[in-house]
PDB file of N, CA and C in Angstrom:
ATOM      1  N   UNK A   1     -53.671  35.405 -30.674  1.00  0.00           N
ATOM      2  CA  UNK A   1     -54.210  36.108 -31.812  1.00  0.00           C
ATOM      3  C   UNK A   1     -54.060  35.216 -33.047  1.00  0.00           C
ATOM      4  N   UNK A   2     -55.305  35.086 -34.262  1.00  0.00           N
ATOM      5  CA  UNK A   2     -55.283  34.401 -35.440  1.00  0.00           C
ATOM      6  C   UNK A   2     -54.705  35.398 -36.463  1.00  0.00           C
ATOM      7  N   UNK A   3     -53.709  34.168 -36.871  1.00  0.00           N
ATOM      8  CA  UNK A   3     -53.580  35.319 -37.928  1.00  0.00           C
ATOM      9  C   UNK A   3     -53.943  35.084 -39.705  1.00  0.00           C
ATOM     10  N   UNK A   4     -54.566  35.584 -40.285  1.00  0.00           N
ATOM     11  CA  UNK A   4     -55.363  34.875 -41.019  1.00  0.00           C
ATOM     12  C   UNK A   4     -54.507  35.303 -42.689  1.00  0.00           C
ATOM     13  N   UNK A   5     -53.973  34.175 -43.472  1.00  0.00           N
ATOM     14  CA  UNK A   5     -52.761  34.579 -44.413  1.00  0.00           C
ATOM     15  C   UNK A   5     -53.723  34.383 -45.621  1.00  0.00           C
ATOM     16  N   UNK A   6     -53.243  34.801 -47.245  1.00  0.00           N
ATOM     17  CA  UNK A   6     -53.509  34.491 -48.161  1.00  0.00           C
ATOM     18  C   UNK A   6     -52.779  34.151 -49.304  1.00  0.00           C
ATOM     19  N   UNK A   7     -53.010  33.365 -49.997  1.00  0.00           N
ATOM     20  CA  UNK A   7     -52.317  33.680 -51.345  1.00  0.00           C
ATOM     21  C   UNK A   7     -52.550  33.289 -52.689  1.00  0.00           C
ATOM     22  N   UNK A   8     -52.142  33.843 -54.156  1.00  0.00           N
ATOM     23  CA  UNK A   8     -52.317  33.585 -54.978  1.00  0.00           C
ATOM     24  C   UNK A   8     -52.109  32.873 -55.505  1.00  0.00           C
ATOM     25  N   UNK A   9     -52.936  31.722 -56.356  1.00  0.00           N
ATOM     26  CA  UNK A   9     -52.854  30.404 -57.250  1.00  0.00           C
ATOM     27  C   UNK A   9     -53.448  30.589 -58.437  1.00  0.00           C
ATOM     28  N   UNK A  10     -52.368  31.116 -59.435  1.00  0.00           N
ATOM     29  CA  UNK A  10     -52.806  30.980 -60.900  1.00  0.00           C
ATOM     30  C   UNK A  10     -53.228  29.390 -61.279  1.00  0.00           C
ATOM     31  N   UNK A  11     -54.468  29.653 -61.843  1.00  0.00           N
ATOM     32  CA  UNK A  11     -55.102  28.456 -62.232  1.00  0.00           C
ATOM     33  C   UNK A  11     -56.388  28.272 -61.822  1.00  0.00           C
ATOM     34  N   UNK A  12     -56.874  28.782 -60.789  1.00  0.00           N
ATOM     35  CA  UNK A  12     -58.365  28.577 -60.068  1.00  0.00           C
ATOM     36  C   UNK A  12     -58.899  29.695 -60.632  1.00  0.00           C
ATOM     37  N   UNK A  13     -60.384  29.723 -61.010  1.00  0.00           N
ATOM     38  CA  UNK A  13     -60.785  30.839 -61.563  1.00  0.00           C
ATOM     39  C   UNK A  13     -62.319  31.476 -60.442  1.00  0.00           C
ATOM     40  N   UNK A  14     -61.508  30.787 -59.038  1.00  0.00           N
ATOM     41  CA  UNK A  14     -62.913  30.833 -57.987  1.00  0.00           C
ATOM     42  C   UNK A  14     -61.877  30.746 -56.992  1.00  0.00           C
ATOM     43  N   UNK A  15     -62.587  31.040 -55.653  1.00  0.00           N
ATOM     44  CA  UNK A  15     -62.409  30.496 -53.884  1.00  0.00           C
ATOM     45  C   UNK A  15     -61.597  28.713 -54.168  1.00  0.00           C
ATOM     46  N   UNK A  16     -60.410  28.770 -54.020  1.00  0.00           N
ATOM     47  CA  UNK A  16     -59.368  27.619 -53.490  1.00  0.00           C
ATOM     48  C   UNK A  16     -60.453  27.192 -52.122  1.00  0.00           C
ATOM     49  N   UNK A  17     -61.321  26.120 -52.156  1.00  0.00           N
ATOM     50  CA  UNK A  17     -61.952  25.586 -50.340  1.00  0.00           C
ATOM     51  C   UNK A  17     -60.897  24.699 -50.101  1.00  0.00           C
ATOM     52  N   UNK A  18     -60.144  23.813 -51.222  1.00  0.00           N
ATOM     53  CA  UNK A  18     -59.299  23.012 -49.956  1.00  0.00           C
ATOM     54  C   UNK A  18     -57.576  23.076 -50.551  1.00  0.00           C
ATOM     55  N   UNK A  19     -57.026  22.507 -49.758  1.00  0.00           N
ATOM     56  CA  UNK A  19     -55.415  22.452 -49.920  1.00  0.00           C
ATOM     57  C   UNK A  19     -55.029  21.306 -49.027  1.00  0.00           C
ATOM     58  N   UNK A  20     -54.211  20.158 -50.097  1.00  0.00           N
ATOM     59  CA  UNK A  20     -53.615  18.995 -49.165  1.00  0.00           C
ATOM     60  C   UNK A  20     -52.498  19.216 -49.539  1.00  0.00           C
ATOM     61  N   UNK A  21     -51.363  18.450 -49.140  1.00  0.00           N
ATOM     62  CA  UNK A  21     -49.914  18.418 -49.455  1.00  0.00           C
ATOM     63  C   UNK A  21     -49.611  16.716 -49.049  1.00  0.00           C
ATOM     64  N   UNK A  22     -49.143  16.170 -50.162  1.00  0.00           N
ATOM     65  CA  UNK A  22     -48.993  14.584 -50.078  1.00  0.00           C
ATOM     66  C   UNK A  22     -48.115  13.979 -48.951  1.00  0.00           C
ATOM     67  N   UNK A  23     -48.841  13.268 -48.282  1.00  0.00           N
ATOM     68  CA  UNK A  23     -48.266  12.768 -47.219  1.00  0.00           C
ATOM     69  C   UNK A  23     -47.326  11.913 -47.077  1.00  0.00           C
ATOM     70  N   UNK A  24     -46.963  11.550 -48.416  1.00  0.00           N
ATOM     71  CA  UNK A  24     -45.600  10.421 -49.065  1.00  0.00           C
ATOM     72  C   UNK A  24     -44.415  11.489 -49.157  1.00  0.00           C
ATOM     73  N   UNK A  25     -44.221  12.060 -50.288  1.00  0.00           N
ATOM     74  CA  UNK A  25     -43.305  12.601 -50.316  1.00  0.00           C
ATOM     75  C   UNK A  25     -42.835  14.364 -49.791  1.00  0.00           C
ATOM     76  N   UNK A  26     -44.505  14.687 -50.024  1.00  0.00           N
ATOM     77  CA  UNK A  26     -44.130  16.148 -49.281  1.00  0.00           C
ATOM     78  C   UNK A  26     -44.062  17.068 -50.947  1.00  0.00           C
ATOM     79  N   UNK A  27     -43.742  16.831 -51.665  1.00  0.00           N
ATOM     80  CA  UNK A  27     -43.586  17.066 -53.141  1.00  0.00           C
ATOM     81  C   UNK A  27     -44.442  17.886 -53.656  1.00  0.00           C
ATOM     82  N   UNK A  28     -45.611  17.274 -53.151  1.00  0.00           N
ATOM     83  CA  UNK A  28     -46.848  17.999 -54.373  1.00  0.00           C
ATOM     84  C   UNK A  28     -48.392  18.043 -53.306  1.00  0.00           C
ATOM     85  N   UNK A  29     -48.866  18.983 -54.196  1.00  0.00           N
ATOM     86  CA  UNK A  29     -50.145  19.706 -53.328  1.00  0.00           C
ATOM     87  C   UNK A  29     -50.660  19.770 -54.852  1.00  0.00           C
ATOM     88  N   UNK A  30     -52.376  19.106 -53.931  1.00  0.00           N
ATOM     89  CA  UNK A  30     -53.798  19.402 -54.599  1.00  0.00           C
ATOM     90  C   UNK A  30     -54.328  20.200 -53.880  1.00  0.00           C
ATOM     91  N   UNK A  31     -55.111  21.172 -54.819  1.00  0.00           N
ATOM     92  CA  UNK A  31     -56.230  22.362 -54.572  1.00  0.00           C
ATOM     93  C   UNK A  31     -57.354  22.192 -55.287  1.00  0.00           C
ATOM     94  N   UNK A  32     -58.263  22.244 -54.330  1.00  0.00           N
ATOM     95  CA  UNK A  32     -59.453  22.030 -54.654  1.00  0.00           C
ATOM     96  C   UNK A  32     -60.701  23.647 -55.031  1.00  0.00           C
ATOM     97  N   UNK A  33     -61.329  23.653 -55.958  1.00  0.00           N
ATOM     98  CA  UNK A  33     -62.162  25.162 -55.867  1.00  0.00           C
ATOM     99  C   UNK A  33     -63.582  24.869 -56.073  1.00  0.00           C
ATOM    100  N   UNK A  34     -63.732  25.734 -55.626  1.00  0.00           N
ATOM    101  CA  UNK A  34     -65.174  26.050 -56.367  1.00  0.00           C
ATOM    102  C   UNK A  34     -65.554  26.525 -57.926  1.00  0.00           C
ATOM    103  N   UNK A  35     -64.565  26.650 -58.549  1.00  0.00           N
ATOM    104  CA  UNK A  35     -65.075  26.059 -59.588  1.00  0.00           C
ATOM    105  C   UNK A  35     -64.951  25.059 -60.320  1.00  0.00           C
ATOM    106  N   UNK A  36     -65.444  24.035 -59.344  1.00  0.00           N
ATOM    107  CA  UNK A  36     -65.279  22.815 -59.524  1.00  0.00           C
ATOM    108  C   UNK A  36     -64.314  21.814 -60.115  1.00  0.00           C
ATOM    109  N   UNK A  37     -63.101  22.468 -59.922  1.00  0.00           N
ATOM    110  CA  UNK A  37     -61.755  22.052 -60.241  1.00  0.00           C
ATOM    111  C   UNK A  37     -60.618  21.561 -59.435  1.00  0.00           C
ATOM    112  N   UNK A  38     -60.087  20.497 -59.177  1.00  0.00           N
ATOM    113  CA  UNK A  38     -59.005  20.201 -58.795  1.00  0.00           C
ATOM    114  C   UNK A  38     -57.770  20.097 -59.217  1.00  0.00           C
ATOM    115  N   UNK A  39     -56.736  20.679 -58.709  1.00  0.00           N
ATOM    116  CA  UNK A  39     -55.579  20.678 -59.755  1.00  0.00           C
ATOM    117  C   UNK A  39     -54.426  20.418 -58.904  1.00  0.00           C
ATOM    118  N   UNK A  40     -53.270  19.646 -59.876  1.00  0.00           N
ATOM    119  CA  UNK A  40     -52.477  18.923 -58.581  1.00  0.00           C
ATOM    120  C   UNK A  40     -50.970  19.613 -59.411  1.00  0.00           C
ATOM    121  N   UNK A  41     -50.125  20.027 -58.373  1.00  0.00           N
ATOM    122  CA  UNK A  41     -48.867  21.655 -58.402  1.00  0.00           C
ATOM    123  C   UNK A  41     -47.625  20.206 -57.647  1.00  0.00           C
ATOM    124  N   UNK A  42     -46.969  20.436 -58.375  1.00  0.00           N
ATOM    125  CA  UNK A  42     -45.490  19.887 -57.789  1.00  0.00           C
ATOM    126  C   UNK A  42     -44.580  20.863 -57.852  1.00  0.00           C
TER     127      UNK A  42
END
C-alpha cells in the first residue's frame, strides 16, 4: 500500500513540484514551485 504524505512550507505561494536535499552535507533542501520560485531552507 502507498502511502501518500504532505506538508506545509511557508514561503511557496503555489504546488512545491520538486524537493532535493544536498547531497554534501545533508544540511539544506531546495524547493522548487510553481510559482516559479526556488527557495533554498537550512
Amino acid at each position: 500500500m502507498d502511502e501518500k504524505k504532505s506538508m506545509t512550507i511557508p514561503g511557496h505561494e503555489n504546488i512545491i513540484s520538486a524537493m532535493a536535499q544536498s547531497p554534501v552535507t545533508g544540511m539544506a533542501v531546495a524547493s522548487a514551485s510553481h510559482d516559479s520560485s526556488v527557495k533554498l531552507w537550512k
